[in-house]
C-alpha atoms as a PDB file:
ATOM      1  CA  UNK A   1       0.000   0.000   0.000  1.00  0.00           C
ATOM      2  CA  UNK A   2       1.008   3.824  -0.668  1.00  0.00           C
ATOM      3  CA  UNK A   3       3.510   5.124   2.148  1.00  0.00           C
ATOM      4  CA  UNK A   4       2.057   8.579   3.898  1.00  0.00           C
ATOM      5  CA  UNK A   5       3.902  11.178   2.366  1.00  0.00           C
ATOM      6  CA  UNK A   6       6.119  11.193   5.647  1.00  0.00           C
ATOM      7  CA  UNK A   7       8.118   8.548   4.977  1.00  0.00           C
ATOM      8  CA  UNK A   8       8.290   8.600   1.024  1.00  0.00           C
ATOM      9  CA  UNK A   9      11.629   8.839  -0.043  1.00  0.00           C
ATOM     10  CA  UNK A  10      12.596   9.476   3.376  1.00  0.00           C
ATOM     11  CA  UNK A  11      14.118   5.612   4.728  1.00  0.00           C
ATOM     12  CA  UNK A  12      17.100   3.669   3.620  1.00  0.00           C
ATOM     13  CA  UNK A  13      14.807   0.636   4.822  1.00  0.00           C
ATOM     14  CA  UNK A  14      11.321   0.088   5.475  1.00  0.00           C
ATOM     15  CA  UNK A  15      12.008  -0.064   9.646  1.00  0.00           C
ATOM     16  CA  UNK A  16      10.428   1.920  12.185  1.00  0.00           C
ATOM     17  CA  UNK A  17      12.379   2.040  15.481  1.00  0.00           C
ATOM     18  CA  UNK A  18      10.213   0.699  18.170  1.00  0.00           C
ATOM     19  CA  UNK A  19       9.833   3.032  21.381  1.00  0.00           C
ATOM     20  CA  UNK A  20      10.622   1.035  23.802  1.00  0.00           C
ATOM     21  CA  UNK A  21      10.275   2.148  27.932  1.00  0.00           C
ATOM     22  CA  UNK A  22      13.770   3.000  29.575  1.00  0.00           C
ATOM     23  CA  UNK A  23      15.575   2.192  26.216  1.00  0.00           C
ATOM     24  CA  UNK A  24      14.313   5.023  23.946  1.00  0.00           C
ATOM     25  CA  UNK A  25      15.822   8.260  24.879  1.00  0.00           C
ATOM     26  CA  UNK A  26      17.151  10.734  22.266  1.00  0.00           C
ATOM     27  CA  UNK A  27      20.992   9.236  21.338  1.00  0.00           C
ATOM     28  CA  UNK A  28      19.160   6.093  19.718  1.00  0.00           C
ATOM     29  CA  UNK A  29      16.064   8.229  18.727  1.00  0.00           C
ATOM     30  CA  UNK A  30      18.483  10.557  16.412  1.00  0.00           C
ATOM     31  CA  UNK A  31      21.117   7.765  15.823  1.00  0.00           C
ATOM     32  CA  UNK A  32      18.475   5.984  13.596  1.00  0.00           C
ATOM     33  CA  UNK A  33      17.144   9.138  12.179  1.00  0.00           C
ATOM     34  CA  UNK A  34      20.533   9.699  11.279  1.00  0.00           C
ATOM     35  CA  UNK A  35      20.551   6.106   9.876  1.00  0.00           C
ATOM     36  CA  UNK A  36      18.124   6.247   7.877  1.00  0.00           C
ATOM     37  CA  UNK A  37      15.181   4.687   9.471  1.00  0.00           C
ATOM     38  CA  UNK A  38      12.084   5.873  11.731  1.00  0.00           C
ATOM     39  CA  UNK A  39      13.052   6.826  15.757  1.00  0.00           C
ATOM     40  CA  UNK A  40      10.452   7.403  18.482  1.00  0.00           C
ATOM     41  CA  UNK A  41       9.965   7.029  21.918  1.00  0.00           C
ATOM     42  CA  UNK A  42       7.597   6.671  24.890  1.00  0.00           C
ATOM     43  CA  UNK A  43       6.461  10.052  25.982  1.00  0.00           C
ATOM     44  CA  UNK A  44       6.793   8.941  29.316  1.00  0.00           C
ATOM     45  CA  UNK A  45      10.887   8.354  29.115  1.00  0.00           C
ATOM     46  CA  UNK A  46      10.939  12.064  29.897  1.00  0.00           C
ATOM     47  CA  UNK A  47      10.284  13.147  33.512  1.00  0.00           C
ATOM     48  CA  UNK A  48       8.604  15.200  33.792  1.00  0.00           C
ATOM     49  CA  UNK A  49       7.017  16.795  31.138  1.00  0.00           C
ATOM     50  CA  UNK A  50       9.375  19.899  30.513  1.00  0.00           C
ATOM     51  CA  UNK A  51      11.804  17.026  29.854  1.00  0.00           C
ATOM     52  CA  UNK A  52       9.603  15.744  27.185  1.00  0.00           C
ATOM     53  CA  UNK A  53       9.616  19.718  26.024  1.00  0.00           C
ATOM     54  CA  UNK A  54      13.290  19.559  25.755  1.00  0.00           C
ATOM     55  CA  UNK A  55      14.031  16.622  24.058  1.00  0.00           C
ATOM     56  CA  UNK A  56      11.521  17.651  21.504  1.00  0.00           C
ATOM     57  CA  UNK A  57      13.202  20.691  20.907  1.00  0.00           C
ATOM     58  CA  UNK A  58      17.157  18.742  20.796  1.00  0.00           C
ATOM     59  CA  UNK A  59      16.090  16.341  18.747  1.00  0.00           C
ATOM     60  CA  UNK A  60      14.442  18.525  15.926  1.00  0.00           C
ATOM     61  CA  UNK A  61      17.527  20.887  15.922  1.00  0.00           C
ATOM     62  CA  UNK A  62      20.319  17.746  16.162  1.00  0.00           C
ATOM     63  CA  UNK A  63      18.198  16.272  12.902  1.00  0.00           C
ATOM     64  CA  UNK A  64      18.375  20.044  11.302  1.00  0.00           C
ATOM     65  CA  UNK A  65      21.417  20.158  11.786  1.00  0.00           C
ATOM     66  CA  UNK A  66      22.558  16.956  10.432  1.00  0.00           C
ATOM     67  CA  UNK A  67      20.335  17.345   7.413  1.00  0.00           C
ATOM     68  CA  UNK A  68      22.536  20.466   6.578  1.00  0.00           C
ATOM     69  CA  UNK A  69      25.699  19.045   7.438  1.00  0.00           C
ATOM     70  CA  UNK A  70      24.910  16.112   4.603  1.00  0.00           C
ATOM     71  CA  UNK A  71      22.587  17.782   2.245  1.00  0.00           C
ATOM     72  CA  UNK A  72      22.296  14.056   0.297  1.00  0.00           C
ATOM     73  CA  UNK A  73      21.582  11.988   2.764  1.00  0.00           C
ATOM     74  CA  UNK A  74      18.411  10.069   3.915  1.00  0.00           C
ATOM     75  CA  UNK A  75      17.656  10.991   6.939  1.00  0.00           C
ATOM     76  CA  UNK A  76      13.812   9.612   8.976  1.00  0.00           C
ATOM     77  CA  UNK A  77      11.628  11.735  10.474  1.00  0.00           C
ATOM     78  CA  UNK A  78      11.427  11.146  14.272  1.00  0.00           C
ATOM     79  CA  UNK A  79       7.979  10.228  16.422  1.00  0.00           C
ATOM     80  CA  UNK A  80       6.635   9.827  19.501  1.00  0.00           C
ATOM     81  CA  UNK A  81       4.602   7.304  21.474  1.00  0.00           C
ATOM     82  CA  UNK A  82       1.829   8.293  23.755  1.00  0.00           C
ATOM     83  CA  UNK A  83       0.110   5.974  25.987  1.00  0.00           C
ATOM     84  CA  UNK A  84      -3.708   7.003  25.754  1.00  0.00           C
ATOM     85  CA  UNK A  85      -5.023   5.294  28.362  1.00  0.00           C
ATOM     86  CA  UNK A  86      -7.036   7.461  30.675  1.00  0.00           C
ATOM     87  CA  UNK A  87      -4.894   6.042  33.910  1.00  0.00           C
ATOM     88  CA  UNK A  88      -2.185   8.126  32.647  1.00  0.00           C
ATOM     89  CA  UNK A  89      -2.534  11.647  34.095  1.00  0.00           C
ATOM     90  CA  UNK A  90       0.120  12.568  31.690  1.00  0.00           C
ATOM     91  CA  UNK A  91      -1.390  12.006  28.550  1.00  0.00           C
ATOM     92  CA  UNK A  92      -3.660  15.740  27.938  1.00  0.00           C
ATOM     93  CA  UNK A  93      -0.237  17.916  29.087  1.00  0.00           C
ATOM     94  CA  UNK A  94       2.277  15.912  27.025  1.00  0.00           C
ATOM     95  CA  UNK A  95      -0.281  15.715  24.033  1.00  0.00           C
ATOM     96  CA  UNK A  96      -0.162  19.565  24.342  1.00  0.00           C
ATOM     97  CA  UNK A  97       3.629  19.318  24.073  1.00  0.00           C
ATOM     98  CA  UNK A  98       3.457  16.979  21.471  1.00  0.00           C
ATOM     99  CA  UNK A  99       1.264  19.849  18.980  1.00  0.00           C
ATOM    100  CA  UNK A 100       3.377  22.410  20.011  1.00  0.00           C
ATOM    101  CA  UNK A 101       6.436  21.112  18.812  1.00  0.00           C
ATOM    102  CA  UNK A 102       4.540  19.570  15.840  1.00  0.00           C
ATOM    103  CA  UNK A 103       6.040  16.178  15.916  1.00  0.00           C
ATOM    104  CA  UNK A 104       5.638  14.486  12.713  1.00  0.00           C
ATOM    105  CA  UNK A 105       4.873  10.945  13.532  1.00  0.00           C
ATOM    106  CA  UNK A 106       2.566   9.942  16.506  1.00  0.00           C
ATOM    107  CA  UNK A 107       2.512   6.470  17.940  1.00  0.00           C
ATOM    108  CA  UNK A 108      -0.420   6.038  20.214  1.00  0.00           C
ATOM    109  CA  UNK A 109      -0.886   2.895  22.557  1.00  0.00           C
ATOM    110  CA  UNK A 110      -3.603   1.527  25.728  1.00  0.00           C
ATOM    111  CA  UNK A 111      -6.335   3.355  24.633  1.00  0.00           C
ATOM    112  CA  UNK A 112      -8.308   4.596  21.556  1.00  0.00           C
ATOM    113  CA  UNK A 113      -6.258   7.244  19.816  1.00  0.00           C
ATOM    114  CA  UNK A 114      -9.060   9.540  18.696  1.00  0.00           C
ATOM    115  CA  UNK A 115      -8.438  12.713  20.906  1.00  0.00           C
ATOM    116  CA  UNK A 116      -4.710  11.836  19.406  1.00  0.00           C
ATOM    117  CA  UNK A 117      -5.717  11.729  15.515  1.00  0.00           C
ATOM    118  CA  UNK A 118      -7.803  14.991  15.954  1.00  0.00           C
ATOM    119  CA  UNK A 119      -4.795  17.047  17.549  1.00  0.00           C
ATOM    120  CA  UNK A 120      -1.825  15.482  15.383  1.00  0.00           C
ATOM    121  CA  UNK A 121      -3.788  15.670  12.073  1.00  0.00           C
ATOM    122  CA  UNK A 122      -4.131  19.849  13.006  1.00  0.00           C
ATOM    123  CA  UNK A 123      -1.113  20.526  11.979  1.00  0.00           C
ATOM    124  CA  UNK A 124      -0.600  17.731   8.956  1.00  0.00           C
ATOM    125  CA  UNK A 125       1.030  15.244  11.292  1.00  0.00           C
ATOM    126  CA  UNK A 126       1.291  11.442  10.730  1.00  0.00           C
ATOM    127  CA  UNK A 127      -0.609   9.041  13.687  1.00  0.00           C
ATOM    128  CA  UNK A 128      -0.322   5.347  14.011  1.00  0.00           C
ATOM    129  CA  UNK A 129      -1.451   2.971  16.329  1.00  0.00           C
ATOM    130  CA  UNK A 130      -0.538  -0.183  18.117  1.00  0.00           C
ATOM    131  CA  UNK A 131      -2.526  -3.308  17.865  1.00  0.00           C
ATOM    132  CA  UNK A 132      -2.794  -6.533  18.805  1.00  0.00           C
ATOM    133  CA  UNK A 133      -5.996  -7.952  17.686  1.00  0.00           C
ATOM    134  CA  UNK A 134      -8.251  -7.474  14.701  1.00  0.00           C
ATOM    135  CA  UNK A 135     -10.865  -5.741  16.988  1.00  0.00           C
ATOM    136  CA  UNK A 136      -8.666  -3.152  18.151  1.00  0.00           C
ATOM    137  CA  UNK A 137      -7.273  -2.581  14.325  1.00  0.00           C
ATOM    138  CA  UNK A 138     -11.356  -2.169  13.636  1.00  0.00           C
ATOM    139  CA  UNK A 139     -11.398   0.379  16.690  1.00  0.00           C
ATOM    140  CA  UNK A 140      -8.243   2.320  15.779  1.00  0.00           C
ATOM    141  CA  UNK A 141      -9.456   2.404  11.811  1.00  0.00           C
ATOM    142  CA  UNK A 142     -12.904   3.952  12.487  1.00  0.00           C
ATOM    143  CA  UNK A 143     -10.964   6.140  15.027  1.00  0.00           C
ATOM    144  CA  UNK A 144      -8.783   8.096  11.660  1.00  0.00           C
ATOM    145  CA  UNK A 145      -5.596   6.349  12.231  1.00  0.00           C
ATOM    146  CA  UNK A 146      -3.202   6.766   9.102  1.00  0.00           C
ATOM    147  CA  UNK A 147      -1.821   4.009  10.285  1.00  0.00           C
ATOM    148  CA  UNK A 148      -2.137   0.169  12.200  1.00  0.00           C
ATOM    149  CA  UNK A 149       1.060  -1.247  13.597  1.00  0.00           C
ATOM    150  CA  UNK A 150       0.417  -5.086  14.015  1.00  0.00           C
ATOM    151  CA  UNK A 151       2.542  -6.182  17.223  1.00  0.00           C
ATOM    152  CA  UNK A 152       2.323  -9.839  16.528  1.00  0.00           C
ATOM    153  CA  UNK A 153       3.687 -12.645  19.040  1.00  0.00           C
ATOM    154  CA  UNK A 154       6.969 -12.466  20.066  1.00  0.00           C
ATOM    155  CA  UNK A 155       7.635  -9.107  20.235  1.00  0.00           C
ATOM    156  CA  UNK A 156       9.301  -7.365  23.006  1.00  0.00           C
ATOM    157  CA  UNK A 157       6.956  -6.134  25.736  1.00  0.00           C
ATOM    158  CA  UNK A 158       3.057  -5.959  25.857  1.00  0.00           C
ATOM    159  CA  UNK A 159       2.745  -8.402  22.718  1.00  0.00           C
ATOM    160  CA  UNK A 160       0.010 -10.280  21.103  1.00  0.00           C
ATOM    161  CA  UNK A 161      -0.836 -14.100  21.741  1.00  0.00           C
ATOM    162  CA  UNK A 162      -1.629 -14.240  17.573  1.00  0.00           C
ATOM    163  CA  UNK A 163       0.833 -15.244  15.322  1.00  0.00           C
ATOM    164  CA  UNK A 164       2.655 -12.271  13.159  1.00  0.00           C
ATOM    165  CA  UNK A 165       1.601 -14.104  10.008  1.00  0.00           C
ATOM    166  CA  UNK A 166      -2.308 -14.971  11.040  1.00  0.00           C
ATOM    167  CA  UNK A 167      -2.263 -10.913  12.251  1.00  0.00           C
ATOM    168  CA  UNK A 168      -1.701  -9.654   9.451  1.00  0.00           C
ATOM    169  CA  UNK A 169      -3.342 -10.963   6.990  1.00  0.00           C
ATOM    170  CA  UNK A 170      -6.417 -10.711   8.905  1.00  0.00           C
ATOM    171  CA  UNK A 171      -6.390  -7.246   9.540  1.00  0.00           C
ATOM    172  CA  UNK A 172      -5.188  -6.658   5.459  1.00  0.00           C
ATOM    173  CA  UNK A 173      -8.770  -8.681   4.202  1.00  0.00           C
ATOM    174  CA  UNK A 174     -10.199  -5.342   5.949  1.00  0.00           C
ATOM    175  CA  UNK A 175      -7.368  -2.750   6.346  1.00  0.00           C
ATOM    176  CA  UNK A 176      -6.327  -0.856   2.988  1.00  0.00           C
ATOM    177  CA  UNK A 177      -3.809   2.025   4.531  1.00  0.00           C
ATOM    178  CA  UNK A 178      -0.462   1.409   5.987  1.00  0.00           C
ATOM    179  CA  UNK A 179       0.314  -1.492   8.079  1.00  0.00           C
ATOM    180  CA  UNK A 180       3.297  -2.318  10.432  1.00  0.00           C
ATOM    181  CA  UNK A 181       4.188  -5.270  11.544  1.00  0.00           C
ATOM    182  CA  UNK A 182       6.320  -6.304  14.717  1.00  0.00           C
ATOM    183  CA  UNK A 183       7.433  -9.237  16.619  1.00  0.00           C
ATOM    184  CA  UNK A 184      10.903 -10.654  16.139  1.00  0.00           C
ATOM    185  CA  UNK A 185      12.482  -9.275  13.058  1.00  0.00           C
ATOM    186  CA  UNK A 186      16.297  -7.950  12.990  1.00  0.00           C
ATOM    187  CA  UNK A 187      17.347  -8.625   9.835  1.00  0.00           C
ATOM    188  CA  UNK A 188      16.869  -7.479   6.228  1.00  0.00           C
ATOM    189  CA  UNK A 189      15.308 -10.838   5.438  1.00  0.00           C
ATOM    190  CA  UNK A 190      12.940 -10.387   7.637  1.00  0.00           C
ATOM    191  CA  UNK A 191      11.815  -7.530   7.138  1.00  0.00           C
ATOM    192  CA  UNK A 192      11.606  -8.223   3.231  1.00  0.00           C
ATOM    193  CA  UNK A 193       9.372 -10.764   4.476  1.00  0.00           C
ATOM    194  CA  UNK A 194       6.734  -8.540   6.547  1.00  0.00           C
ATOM    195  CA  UNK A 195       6.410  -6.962   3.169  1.00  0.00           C
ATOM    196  CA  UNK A 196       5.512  -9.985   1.197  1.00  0.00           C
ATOM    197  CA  UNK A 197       3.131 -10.634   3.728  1.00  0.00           C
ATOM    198  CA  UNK A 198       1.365  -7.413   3.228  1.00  0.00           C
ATOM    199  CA  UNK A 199       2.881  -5.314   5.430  1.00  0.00           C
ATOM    200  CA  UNK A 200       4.612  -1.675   4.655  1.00  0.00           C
ATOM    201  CA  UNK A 201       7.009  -1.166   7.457  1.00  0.00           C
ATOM    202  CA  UNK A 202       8.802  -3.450   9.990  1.00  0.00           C
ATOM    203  CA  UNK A 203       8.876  -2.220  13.821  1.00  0.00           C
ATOM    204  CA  UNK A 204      12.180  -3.160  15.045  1.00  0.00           C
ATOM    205  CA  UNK A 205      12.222  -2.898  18.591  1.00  0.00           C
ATOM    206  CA  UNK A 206      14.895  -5.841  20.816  1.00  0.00           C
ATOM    207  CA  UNK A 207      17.398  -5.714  17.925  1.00  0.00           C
ATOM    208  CA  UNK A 208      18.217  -1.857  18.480  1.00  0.00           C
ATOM    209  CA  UNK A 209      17.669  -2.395  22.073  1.00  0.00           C
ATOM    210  CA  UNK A 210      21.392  -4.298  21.781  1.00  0.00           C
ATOM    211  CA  UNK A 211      23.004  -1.313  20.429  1.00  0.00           C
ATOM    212  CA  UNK A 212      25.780   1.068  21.469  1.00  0.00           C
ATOM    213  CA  UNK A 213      23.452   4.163  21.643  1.00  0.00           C
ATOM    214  CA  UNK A 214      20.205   2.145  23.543  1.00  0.00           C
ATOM    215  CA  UNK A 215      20.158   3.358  26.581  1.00  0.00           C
ATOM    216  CA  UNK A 216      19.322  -0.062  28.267  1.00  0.00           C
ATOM    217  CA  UNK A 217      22.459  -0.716  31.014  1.00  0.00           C
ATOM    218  CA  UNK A 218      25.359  -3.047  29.878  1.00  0.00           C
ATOM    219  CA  UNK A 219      23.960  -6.084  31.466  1.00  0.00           C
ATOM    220  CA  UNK A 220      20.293  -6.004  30.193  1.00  0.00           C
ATOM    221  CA  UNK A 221      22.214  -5.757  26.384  1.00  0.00           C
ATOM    222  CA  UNK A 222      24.352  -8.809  27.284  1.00  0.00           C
ATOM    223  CA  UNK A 223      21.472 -10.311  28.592  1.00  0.00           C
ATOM    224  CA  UNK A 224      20.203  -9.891  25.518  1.00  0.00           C
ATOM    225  CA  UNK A 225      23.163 -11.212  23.278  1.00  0.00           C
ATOM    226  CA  UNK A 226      23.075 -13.796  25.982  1.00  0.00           C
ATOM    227  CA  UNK A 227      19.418 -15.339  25.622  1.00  0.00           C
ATOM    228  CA  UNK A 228      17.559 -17.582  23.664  1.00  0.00           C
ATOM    229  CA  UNK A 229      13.659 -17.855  23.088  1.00  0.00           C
ATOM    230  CA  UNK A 230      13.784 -20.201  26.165  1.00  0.00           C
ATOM    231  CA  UNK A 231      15.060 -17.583  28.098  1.00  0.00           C
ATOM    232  CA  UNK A 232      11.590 -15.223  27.666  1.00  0.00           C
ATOM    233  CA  UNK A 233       8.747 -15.425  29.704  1.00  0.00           C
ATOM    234  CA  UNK A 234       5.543 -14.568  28.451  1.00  0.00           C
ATOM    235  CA  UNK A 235       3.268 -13.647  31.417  1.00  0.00           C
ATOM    236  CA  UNK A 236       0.443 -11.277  32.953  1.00  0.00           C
ATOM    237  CA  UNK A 237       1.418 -11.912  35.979  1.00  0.00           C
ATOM    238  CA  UNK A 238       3.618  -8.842  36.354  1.00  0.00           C
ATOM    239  CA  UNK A 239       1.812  -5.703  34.591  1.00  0.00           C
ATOM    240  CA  UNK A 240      -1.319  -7.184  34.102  1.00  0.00           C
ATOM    241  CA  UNK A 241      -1.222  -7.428  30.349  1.00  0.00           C
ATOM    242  CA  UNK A 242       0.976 -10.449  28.983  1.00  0.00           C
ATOM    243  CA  UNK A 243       4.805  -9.423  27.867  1.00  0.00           C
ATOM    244  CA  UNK A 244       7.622 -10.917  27.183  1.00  0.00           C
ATOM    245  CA  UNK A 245       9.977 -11.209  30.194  1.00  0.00           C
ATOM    246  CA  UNK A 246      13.666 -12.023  30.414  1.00  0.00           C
ATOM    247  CA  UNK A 247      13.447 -14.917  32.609  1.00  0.00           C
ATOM    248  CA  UNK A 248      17.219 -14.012  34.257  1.00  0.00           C
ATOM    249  CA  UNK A 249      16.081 -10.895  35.162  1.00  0.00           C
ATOM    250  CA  UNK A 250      13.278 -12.689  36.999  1.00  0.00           C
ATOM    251  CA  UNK A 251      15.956 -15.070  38.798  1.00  0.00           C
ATOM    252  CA  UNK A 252      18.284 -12.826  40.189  1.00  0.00           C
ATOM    253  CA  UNK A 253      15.214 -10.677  42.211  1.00  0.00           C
ATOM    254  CA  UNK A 254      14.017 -14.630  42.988  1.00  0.00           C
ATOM    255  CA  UNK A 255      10.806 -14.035  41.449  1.00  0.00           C
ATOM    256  CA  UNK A 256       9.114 -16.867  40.854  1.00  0.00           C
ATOM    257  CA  UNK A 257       6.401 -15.569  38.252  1.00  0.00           C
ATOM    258  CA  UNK A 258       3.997 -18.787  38.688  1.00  0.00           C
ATOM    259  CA  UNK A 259       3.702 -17.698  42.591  1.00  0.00           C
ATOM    260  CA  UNK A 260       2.825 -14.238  42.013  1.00  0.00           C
ATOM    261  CA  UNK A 261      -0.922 -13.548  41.587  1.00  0.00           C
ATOM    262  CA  UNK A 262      -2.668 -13.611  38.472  1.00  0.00           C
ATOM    263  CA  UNK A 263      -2.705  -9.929  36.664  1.00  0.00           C
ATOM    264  CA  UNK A 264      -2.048  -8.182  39.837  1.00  0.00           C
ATOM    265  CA  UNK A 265      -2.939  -4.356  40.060  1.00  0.00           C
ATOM    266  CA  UNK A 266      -0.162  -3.181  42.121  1.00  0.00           C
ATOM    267  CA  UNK A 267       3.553  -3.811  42.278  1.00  0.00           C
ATOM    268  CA  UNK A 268       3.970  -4.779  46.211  1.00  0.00           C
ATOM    269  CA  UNK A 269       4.387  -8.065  45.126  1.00  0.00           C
ATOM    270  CA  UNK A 270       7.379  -7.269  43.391  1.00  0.00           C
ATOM    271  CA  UNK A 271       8.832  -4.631  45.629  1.00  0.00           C
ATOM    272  CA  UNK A 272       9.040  -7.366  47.997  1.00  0.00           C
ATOM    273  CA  UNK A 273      11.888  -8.518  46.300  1.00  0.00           C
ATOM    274  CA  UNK A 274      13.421  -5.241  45.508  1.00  0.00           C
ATOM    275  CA  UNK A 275      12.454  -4.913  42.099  1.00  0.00           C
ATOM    276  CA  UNK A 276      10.959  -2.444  39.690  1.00  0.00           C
ATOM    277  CA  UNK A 277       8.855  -3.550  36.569  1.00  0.00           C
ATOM    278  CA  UNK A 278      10.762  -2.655  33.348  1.00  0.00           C
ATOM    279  CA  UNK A 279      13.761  -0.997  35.760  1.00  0.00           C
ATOM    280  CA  UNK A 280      14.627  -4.522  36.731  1.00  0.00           C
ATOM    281  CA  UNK A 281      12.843  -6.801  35.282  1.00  0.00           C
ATOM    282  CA  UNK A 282      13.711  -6.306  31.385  1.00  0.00           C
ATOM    283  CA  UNK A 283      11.451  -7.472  28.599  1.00  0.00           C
ATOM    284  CA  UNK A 284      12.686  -8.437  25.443  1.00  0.00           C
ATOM    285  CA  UNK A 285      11.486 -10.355  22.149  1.00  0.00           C
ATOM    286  CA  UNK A 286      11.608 -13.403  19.988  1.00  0.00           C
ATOM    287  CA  UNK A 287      14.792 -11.597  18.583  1.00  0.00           C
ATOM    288  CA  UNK A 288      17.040 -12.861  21.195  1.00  0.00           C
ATOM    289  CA  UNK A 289      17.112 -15.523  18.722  1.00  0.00           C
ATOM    290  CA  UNK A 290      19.614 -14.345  16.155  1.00  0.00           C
ATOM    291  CA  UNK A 291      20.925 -11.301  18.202  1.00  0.00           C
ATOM    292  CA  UNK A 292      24.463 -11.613  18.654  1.00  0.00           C
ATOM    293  CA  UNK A 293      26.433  -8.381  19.437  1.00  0.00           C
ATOM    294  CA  UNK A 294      25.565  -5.130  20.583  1.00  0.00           C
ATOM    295  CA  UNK A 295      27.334  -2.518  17.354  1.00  0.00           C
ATOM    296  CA  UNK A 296      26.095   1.234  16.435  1.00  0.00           C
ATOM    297  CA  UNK A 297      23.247   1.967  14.917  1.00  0.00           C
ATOM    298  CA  UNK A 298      24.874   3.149  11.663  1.00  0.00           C
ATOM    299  CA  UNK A 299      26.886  -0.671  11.629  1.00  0.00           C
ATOM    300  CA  UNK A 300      23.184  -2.409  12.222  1.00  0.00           C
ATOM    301  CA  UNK A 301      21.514  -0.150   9.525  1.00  0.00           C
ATOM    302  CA  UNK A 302      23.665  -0.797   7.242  1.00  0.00           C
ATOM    303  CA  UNK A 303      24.137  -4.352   7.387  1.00  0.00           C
ATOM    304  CA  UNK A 304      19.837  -4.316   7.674  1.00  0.00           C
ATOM    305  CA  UNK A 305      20.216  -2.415   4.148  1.00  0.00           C
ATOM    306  CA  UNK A 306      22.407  -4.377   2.647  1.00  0.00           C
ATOM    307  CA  UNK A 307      20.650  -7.824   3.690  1.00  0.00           C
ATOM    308  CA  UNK A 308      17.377  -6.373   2.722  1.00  0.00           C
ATOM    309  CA  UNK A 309      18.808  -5.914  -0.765  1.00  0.00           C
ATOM    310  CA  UNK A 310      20.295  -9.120  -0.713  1.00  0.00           C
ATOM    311  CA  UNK A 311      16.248  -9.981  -0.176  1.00  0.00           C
ATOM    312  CA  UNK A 312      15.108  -8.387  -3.024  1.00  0.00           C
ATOM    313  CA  UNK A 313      17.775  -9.695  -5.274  1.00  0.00           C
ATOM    314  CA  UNK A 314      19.266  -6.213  -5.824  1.00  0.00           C
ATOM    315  CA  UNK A 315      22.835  -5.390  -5.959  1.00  0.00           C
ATOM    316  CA  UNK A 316      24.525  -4.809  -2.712  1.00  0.00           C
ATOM    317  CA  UNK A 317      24.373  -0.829  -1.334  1.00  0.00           C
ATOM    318  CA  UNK A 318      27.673   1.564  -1.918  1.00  0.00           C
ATOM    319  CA  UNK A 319      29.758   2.260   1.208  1.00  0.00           C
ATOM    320  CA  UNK A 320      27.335   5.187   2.926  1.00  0.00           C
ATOM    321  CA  UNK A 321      29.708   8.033   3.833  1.00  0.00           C
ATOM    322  CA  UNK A 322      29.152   9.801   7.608  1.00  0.00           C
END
């Protein structure tokens, strides 16, 4: 399907950059900008909200700036994720914020995106939203979204139960606009494959999570590099909504996930055993698979490019110059 005009002509590869809690923050977000490929993050990585104000405003000049410095290269437009729910007293201030500064690409999440759609589409901006079932694609669609972003099993964080490939071609028999799919994929080849599925964009989320400019701490990246799909757990149990857990980070607070109570609405459980949700206890994807070192951005990118070409059956890239 047509691309909004956003991102025509504007990627090296068809890859958004997955905001992911703790992990975004604005070296990543402008390294794969820079790179060539879509950065957000969480609104809520900023605290408070005249953080979120700031970073706005650093980001948009450092991607100026850059776009001067290297008049011929590609470089994404940047977004940000809001979480819509109405539990989140910072969602009306920040989505102020957010129209101010006119962000061009708006990620919404945990809730229906509508107020969202109206203000972002005020001043031409681009809104997408998370799913993870055909009902809430149907909800988000009669909502305005330009955008659905399918986050199929396996992905990092809150994740869907439905298979990536039974997702998406569900939601394409009704869906005609842009469609995103997540849920394991680091590679070029895989995200060649989202597209022959009938997706337009791959959301690549654990892969950039194990990279020099993430700002996830040293041992949650080797953890990473470290694990294997047996390694995740995949569990309510701890925010109430099933995610994908890393089941080390589990072990060393001694938390035992099948003692805890089912989808319990408060953390004392876990602060018991000294441990913060997302802080401590790091979620990651299916990608663990095949994720074997932790390089830059630009390195990642470019090998992404260069395997997605391979993919395609095009020629290999040129050397990019930085």
């Amino acid at each position: 399907m047509p691309l909004p005009a956003l991102f025509r002509d504007a990627l090296r590869v068809p890859v958004i950059g997955s905001p992911m809690f703790l992990v975004s923050f604005p070296p990543l977000v402008t390294a794969l900008c820079k790179a060539g490929v879509v950065g957000t993050f969480p609104h809520v990585n900023a605290r408070p909200s005249a953080q979120l104000d700031a970073w706005l405003s650093d980001i948009a000049a450092e991607l100026v700036a850059h776009r001067a410095a290297h008049p011929g290269a590609v470089v994404a437009p940047h977004g940000v994720n809001l979480v819509v729910h109405k539990s989140n007293p910072r969602f009306e201030p920040d989505l102020d914020i957010v129209v101010q500064h006119r962000v061009p690409f708006v990620i919404t999440c945990l809730g229906h995106p509508g107020r969202v759609v109206d203000a972002v589409h005020s001043y031409g901006g681009t809104v997408f939203c998370d799913v993870t079932s055909a009902d809430h694609a149907r909800k988000s669609m009669d909502a305005g979204v330009d955008g659905l972003i399918c986050v199929g099993a396996g992905a990092g964080g809150h994740a869907s139960a439905q298979s990536s490939f039974s997702l998406v071609r569900e939601i394409r028999r009704f869906w005609e606009g842009c469609l995103v799919l997540g849920g394991a994929i680091n590679d070029g080849w895989q995200i060649r494959a989202a597209e022959v599925l009938g997706a337009d964009l791959a959301y690549v989320g654990t892969r950039f999570l194990a990279t020099q400019e993430s700002n996830a701490q040293a041992d949650y990246k080797q953890m990473v590099v470290d694990s294997t799909v047996a390694d995740l757990v995949y569990t309510d149990r701890l925010s109430g909504v099933h995610a994908n857990f890393l089941r080390a980070s589990l072990q060393r607070h001694g938390i035992d996930v099948s003692q805890l109570p089912p989808k319990r609405p408060d953390m004392s459980s876990l602060a018991d055993h000294g441990a913060k949700l997302w802080k401590d206890l790091w979620s990651a994807g299916h990608g663990v698979a095949t994720i074997d070192d932790v390089p830059t951005v630009a390195t990642l990118v470019d090998r992404m490019v260069d395997e997605y070409r391979q993919a395609c059956a095009l020629p290999p890239s040129p050397a990019v110059a930085r």
